[in-house]
C-alpha atoms as a PDB file:
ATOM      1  CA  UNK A   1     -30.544 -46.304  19.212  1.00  0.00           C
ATOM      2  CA  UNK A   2     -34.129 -46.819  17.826  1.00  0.00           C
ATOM      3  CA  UNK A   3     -35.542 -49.184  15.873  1.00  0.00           C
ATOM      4  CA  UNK A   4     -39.128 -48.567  14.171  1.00  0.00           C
ATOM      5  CA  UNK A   5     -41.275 -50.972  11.935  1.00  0.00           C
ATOM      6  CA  UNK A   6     -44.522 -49.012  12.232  1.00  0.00           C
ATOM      7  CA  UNK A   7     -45.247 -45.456  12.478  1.00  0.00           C
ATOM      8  CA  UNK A   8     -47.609 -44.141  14.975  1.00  0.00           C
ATOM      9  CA  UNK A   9     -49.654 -41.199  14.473  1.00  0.00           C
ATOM     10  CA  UNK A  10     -48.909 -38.073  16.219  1.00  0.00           C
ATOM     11  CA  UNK A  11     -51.674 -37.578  18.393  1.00  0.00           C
ATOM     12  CA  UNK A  12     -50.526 -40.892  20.179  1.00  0.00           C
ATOM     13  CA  UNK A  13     -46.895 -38.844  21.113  1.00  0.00           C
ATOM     14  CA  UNK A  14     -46.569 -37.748  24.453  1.00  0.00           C
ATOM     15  CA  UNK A  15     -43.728 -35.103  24.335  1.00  0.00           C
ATOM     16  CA  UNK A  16     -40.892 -35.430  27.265  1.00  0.00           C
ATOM     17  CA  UNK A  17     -41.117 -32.023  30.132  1.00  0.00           C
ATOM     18  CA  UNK A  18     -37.851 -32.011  29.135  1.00  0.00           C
ATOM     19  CA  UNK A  19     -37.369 -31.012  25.866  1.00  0.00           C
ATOM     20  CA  UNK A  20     -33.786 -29.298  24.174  1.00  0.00           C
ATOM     21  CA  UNK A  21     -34.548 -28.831  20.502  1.00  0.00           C
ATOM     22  CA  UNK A  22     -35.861 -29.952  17.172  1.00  0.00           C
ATOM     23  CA  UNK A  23     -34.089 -31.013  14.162  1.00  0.00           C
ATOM     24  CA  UNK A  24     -35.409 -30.570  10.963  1.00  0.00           C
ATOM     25  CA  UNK A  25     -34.479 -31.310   7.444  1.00  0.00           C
ATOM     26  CA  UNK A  26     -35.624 -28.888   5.134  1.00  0.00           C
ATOM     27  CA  UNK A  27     -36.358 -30.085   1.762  1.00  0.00           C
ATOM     28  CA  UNK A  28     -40.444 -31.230   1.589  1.00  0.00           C
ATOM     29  CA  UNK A  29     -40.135 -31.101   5.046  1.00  0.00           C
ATOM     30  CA  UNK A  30     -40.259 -27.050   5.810  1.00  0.00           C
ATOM     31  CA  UNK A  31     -41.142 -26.712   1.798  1.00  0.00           C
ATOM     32  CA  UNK A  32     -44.419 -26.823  -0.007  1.00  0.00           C
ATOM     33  CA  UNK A  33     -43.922 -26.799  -3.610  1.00  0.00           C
ATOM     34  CA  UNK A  34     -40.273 -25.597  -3.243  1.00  0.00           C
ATOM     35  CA  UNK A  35     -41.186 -22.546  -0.956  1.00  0.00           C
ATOM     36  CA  UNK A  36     -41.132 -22.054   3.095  1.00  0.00           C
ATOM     37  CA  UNK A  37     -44.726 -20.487   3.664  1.00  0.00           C
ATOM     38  CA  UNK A  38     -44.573 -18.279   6.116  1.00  0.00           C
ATOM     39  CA  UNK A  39     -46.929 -19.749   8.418  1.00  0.00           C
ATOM     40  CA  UNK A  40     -43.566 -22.388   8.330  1.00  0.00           C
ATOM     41  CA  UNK A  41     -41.542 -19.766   9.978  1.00  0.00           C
ATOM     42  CA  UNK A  42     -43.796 -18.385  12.030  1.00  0.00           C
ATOM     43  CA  UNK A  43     -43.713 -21.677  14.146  1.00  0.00           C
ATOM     44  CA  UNK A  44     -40.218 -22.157  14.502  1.00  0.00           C
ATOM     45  CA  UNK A  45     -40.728 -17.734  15.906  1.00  0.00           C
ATOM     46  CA  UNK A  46     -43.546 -20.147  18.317  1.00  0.00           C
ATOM     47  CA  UNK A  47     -40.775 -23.143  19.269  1.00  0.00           C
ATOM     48  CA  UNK A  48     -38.014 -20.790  19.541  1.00  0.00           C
ATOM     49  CA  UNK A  49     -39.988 -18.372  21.779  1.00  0.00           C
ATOM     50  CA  UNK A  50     -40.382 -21.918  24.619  1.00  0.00           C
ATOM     51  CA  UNK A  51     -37.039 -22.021  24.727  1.00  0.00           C
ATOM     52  CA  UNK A  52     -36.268 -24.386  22.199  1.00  0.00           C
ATOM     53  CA  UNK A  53     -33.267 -24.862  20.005  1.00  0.00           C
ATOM     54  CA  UNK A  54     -34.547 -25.189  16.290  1.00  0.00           C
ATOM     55  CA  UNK A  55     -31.739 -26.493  14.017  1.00  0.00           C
ATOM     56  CA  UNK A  56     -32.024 -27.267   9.957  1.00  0.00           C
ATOM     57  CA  UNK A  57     -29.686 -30.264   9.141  1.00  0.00           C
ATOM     58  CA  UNK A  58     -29.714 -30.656   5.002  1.00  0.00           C
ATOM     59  CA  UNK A  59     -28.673 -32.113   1.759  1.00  0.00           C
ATOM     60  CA  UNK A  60     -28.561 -28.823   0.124  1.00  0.00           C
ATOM     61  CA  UNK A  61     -25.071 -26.834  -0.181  1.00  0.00           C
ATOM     62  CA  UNK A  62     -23.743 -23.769   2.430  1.00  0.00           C
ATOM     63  CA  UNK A  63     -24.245 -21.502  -0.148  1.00  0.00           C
ATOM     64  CA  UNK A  64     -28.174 -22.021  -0.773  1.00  0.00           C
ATOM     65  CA  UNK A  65     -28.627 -22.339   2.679  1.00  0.00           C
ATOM     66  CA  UNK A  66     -27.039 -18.318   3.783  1.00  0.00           C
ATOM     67  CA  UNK A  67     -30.253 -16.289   3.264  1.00  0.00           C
ATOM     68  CA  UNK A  68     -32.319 -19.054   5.625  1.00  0.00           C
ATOM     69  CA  UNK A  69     -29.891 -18.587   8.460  1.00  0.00           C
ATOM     70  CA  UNK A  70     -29.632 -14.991   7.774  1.00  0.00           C
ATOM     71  CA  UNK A  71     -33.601 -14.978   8.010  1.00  0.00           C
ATOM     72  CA  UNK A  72     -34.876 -17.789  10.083  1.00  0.00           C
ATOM     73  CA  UNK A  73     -35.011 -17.877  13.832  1.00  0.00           C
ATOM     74  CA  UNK A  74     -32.531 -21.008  13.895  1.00  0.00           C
ATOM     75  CA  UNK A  75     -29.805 -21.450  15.822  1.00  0.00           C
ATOM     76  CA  UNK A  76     -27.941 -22.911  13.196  1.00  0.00           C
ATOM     77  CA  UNK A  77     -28.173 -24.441   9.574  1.00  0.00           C
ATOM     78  CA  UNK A  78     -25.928 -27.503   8.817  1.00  0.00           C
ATOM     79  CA  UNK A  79     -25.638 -27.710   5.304  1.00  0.00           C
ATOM     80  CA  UNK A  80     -24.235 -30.438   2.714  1.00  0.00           C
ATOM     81  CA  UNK A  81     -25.361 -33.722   4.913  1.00  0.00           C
ATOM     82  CA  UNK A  82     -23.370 -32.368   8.529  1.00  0.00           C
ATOM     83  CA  UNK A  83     -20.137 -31.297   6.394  1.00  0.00           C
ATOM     84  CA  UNK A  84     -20.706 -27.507   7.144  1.00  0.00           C
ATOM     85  CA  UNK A  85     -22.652 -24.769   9.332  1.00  0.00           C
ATOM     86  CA  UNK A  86     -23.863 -21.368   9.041  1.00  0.00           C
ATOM     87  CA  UNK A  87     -24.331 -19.730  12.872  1.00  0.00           C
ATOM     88  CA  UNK A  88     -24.655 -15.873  14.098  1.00  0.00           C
ATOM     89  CA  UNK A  89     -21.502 -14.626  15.949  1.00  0.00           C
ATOM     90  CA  UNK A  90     -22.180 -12.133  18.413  1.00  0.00           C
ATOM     91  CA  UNK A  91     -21.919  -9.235  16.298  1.00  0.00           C
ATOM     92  CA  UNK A  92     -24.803 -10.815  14.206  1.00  0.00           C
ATOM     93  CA  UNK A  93     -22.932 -11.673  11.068  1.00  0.00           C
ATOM     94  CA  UNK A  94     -22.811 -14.984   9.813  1.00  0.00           C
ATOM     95  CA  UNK A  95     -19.634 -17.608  10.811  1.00  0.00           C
ATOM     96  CA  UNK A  96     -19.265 -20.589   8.001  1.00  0.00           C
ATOM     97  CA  UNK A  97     -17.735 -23.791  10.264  1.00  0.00           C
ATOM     98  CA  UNK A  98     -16.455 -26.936   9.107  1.00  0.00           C
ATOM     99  CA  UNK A  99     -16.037 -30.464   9.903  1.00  0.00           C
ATOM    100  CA  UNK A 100     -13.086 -30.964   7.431  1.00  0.00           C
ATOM    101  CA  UNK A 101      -9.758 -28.136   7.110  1.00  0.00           C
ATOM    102  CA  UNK A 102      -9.446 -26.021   3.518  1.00  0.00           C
ATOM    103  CA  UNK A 103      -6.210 -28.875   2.792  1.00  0.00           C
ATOM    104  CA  UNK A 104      -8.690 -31.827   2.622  1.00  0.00           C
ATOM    105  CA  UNK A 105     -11.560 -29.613   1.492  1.00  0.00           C
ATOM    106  CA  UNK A 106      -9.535 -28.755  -1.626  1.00  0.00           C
ATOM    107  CA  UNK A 107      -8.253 -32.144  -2.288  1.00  0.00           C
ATOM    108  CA  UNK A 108     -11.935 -33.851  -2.004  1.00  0.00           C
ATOM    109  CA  UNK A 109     -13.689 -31.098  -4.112  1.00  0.00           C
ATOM    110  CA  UNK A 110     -11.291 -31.655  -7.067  1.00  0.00           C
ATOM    111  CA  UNK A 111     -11.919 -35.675  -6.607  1.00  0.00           C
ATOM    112  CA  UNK A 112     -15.385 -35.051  -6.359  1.00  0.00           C
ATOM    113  CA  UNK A 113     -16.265 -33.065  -9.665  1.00  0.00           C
ATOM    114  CA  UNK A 114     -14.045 -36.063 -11.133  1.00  0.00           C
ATOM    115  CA  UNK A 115     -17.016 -38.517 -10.056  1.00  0.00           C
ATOM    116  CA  UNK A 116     -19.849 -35.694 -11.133  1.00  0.00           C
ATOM    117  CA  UNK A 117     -18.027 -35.543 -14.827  1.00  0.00           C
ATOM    118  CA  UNK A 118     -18.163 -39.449 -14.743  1.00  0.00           C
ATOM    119  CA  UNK A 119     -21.722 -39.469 -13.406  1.00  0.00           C
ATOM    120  CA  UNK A 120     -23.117 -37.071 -15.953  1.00  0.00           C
ATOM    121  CA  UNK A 121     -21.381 -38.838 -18.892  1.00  0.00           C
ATOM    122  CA  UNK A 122     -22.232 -42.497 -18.141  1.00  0.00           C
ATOM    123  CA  UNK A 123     -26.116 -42.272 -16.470  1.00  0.00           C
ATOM    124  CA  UNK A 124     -28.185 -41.485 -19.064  1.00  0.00           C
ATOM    125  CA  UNK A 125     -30.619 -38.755 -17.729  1.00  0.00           C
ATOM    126  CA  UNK A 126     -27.814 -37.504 -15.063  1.00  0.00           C
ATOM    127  CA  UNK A 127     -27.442 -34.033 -14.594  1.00  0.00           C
ATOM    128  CA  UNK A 128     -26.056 -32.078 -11.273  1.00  0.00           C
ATOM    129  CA  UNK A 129     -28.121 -30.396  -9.403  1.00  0.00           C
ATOM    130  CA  UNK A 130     -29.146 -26.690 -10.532  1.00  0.00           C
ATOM    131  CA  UNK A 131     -28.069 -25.599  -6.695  1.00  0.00           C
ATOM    132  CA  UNK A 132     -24.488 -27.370  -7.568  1.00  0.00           C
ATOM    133  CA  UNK A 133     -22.624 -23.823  -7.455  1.00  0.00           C
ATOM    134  CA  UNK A 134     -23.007 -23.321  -3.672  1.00  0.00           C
ATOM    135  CA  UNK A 135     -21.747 -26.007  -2.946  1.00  0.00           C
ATOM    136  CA  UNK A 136     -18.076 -26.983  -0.979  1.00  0.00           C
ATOM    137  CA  UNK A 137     -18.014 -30.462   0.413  1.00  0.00           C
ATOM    138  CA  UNK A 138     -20.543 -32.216  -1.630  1.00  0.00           C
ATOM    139  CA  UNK A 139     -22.064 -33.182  -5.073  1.00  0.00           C
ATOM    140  CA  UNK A 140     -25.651 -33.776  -5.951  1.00  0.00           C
ATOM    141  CA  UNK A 141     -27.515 -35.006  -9.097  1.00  0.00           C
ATOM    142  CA  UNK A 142     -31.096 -33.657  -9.333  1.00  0.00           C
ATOM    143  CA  UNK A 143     -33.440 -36.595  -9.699  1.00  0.00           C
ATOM    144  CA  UNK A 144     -36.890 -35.166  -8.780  1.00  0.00           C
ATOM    145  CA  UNK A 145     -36.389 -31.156  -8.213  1.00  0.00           C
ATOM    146  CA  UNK A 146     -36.492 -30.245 -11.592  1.00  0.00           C
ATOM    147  CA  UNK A 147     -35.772 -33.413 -13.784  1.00  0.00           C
ATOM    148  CA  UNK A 148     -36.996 -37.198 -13.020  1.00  0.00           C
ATOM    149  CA  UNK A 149     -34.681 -39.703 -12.735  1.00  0.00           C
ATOM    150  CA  UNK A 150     -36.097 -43.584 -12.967  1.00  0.00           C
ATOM    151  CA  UNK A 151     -34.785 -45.437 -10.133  1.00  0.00           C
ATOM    152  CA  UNK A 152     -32.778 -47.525 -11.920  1.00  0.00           C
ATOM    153  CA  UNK A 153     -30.814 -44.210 -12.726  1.00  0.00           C
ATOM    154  CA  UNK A 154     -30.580 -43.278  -9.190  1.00  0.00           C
ATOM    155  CA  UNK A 155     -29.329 -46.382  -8.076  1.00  0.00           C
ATOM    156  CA  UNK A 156     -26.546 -46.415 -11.219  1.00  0.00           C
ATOM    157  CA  UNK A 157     -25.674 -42.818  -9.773  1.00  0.00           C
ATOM    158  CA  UNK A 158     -25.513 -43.902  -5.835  1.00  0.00           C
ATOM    159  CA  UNK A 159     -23.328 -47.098  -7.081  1.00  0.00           C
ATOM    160  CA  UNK A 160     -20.948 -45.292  -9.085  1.00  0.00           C
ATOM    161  CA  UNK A 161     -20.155 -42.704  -5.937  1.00  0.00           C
ATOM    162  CA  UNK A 162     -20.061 -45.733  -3.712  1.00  0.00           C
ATOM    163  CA  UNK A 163     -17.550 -46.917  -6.237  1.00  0.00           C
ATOM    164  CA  UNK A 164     -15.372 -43.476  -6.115  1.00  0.00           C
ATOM    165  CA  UNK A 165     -15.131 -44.472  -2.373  1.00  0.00           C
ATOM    166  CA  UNK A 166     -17.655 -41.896  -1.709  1.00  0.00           C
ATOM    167  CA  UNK A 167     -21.076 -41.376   0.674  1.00  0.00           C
ATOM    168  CA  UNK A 168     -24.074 -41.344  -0.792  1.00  0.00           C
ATOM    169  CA  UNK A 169     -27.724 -40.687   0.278  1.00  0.00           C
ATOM    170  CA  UNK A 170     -30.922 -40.007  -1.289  1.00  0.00           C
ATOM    171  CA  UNK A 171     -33.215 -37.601  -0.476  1.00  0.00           C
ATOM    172  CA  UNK A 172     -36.383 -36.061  -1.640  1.00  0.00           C
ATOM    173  CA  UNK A 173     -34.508 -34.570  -4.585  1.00  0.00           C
ATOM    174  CA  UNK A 174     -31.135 -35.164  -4.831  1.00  0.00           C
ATOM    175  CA  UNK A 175     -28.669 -37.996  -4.755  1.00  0.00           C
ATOM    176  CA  UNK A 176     -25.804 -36.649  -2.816  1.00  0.00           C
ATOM    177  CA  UNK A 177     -21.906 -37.917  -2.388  1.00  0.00           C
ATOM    178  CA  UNK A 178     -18.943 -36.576  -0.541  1.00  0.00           C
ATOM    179  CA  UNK A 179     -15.704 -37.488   0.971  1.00  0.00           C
ATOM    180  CA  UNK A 180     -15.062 -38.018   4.336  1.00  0.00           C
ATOM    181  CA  UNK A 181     -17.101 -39.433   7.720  1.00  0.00           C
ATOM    182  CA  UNK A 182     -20.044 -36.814   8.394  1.00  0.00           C
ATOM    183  CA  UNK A 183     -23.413 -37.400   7.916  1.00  0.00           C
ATOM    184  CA  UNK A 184     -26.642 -35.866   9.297  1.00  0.00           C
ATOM    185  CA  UNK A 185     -26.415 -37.492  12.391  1.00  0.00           C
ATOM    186  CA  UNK A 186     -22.541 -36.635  12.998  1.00  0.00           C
ATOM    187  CA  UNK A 187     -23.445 -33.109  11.666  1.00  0.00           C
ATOM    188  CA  UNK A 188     -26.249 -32.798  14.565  1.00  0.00           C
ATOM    189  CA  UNK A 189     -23.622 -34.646  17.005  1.00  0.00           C
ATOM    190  CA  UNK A 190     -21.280 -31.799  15.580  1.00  0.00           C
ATOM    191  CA  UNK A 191     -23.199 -28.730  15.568  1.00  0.00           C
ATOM    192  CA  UNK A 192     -25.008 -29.924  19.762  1.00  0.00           C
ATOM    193  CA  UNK A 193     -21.145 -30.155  21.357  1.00  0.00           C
ATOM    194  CA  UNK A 194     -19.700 -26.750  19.180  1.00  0.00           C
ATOM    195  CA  UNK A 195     -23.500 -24.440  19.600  1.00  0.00           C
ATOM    196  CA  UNK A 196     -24.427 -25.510  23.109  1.00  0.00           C
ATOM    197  CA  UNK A 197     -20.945 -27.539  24.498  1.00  0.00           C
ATOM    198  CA  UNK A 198     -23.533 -30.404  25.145  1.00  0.00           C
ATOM    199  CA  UNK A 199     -23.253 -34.611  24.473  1.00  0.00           C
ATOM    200  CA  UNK A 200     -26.086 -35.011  22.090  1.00  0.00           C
ATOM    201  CA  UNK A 201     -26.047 -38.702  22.470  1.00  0.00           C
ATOM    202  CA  UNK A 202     -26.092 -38.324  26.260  1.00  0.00           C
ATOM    203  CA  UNK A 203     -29.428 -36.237  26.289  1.00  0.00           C
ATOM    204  CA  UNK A 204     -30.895 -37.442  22.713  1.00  0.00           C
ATOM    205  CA  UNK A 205     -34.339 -38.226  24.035  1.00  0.00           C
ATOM    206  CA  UNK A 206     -34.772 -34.674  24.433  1.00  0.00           C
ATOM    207  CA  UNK A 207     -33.961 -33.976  21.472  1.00  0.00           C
ATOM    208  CA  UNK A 208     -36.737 -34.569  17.879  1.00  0.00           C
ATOM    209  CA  UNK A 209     -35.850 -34.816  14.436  1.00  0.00           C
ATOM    210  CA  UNK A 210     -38.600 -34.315  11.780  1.00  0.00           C
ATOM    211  CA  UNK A 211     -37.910 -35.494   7.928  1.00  0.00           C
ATOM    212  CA  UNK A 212     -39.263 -37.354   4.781  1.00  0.00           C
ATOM    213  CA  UNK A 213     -37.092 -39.221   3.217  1.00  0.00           C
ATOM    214  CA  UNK A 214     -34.286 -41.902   2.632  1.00  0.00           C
ATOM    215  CA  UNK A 215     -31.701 -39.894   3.651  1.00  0.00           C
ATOM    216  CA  UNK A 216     -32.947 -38.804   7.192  1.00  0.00           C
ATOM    217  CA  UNK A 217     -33.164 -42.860   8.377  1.00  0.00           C
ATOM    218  CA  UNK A 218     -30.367 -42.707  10.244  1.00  0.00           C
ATOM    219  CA  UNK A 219     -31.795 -39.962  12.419  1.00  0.00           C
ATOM    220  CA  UNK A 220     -34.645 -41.917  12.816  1.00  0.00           C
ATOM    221  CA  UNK A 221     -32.688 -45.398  13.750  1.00  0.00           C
ATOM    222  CA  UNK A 222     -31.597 -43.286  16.486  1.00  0.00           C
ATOM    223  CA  UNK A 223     -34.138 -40.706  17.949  1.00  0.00           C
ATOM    224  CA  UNK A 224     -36.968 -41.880  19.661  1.00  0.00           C
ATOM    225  CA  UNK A 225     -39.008 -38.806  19.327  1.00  0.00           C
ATOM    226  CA  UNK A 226     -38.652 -38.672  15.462  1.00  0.00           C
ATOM    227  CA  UNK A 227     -41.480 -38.161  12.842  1.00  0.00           C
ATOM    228  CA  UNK A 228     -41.963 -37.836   9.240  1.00  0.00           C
ATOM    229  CA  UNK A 229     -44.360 -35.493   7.411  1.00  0.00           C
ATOM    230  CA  UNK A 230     -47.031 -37.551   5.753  1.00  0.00           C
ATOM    231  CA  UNK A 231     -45.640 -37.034   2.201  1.00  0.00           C
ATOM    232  CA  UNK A 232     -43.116 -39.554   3.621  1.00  0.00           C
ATOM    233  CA  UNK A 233     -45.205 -42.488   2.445  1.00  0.00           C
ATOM    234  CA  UNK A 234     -43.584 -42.053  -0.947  1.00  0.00           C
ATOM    235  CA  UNK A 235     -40.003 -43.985   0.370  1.00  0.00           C
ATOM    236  CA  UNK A 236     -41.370 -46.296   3.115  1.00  0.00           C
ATOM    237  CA  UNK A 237     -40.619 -49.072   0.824  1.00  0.00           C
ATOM    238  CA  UNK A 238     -36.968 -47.766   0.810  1.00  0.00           C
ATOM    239  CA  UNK A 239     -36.516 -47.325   4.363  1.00  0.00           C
ATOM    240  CA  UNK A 240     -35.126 -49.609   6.684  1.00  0.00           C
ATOM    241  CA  UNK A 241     -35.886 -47.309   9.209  1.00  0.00           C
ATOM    242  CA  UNK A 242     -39.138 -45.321   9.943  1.00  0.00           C
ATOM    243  CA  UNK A 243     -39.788 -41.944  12.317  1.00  0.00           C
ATOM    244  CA  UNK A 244     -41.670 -43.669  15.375  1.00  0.00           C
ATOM    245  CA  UNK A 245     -44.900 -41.405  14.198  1.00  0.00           C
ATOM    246  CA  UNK A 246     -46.283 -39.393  11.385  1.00  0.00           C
ATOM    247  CA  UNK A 247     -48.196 -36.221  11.192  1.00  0.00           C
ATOM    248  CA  UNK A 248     -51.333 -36.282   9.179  1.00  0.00           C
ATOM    249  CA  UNK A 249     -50.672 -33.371   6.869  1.00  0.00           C
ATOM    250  CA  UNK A 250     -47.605 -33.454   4.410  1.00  0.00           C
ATOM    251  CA  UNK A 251     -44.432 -31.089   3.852  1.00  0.00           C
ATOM    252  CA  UNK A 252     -44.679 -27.816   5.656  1.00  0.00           C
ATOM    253  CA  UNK A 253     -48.177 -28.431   6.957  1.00  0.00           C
ATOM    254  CA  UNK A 254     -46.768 -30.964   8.518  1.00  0.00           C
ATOM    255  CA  UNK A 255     -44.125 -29.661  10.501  1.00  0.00           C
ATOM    256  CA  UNK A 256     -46.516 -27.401  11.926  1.00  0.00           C
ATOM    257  CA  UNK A 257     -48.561 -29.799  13.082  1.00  0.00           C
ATOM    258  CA  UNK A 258     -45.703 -30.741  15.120  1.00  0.00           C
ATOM    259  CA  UNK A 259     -44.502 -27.318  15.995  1.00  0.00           C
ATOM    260  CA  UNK A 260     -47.868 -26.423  17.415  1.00  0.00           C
ATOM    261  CA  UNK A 261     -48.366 -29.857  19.609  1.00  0.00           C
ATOM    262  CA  UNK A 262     -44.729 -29.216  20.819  1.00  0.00           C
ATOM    263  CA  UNK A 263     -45.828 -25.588  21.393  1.00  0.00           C
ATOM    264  CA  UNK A 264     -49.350 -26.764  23.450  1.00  0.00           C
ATOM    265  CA  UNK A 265     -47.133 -29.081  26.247  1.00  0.00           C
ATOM    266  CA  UNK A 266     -44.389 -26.848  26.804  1.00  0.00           C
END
């Protein structure tokens, strides 16, 4: 485990010879104004072509996330904070996994939409997220994609899941809740022993994670080669833990600035 005060820049990272694969959340981290530019993807075609694993772990629901593993040169996309993954079988088509069976699945989602009703009905200025059909394991209000939601809001909404019994994280645009013991972190534990049949804790510093917000801290409490995109400024004072450095460029800008020093050692 990791623990971070102050982010260094970048430049100051010396990348380990030894390197597995990148995590990377998704959300203003791979976006620019809501979009992937291509330049984006064109670096993971870069990491993947060294021999790296590239892996999305995300907030945002299996079903928004098909067309980006269908399209992207990932390995993998965990969706819905580590609760689900898209990979390619052999054949090429895409396999949906899960963390929890359809018995518990069922039961959750029903107790879930329970605590969305309540949510919506008691926060004033609460409404689920427009990307809410996709999703199976999760819920998420929208308090920056397209709505703002006062902090004082977004806290009422994370207390009232918390209350349910429920998870709940924050990232860049959604608050998100769920059922169960997954997270980002167990997702990526998850996705390293069912992908590769590797102990991601064993081998974690040679492993990265990149992100930019509340909800990727505990992936930064515990990778030492973990960075935020600059745009990340906007929840320091939130964040109990930091990424050990920070690129100088913000959202998808900045992951490439990451992609392409990983790409110049390796």
């Amino acid at each position: 485990m990791f623990s971070n005060k102050t982010m260094q820049p970048l430049s100051t990272w010396n990348p380990p010879n030894d390197l597995i694969g990148l995590f990377t959340d998704i959300d203003d981290t791979l976006t620019t104004d809501g979009i992937v530019p291509p330049a984006v993807v064109d670096a993971m075609v870069q990491l993947k072509a060294r021999g790296l694993a590239v892996i999305p772990i995300t907030g945002r629901p299996v079903g928004w996330s098909v067309p980006f593993a269908q399209a992207w040169p990932v390995d993998a996309i965990v969706a819905e904070n580590g609760a689900v993954a898209l990979r390619r079988n052999a054949s090429g088509v895409l396999d949906k996994l899960y963390q929890q069976d359809a018995a518990t699945r069922a039961a959750n989602f029903a107790r879930m939409q329970a605590v969305l009703a309540q949510i919506e009905a008691s926060v004033p200025g609460a409404r689920r997220a427009s990307d809410w059909a996709g999703r199976e394991c999760d819920i998420a209000v929208d308090h920056s994609e397209f709505t703002h939601l006062p902090q004082a809001q977004i806290d009422q909404c994370v207390q009232t899941m918390r209350a349910a019994g429920m998870n709940a994280t924050v990232s860049s645009i959604h608050i998100n809740g769920w059922f169960g013991g997954h997270n980002k972190l167990e997702g990526a534990r998850w996705i390293v022993k069912t992908l590769l049949g590797r102990d991601l804790d064993a081998e974690i510093g040679q492993w990265c994670y990149i992100g930019d917000s509340t909800n990727d801290q505990l992936m930064f409490q515990h990778f030492a080669n973990s960075f935020g995109v600059a745009n990340i400024a906007r929840f320091v004072p939130q964040l109990a833990h930091l990424p050990r450095y920070v690129t100088p460029s913000e959202r998808g800008a900045g992951f490439i600035e990451l992609a392409e020093r990983l790409c110049a050692t390796l």
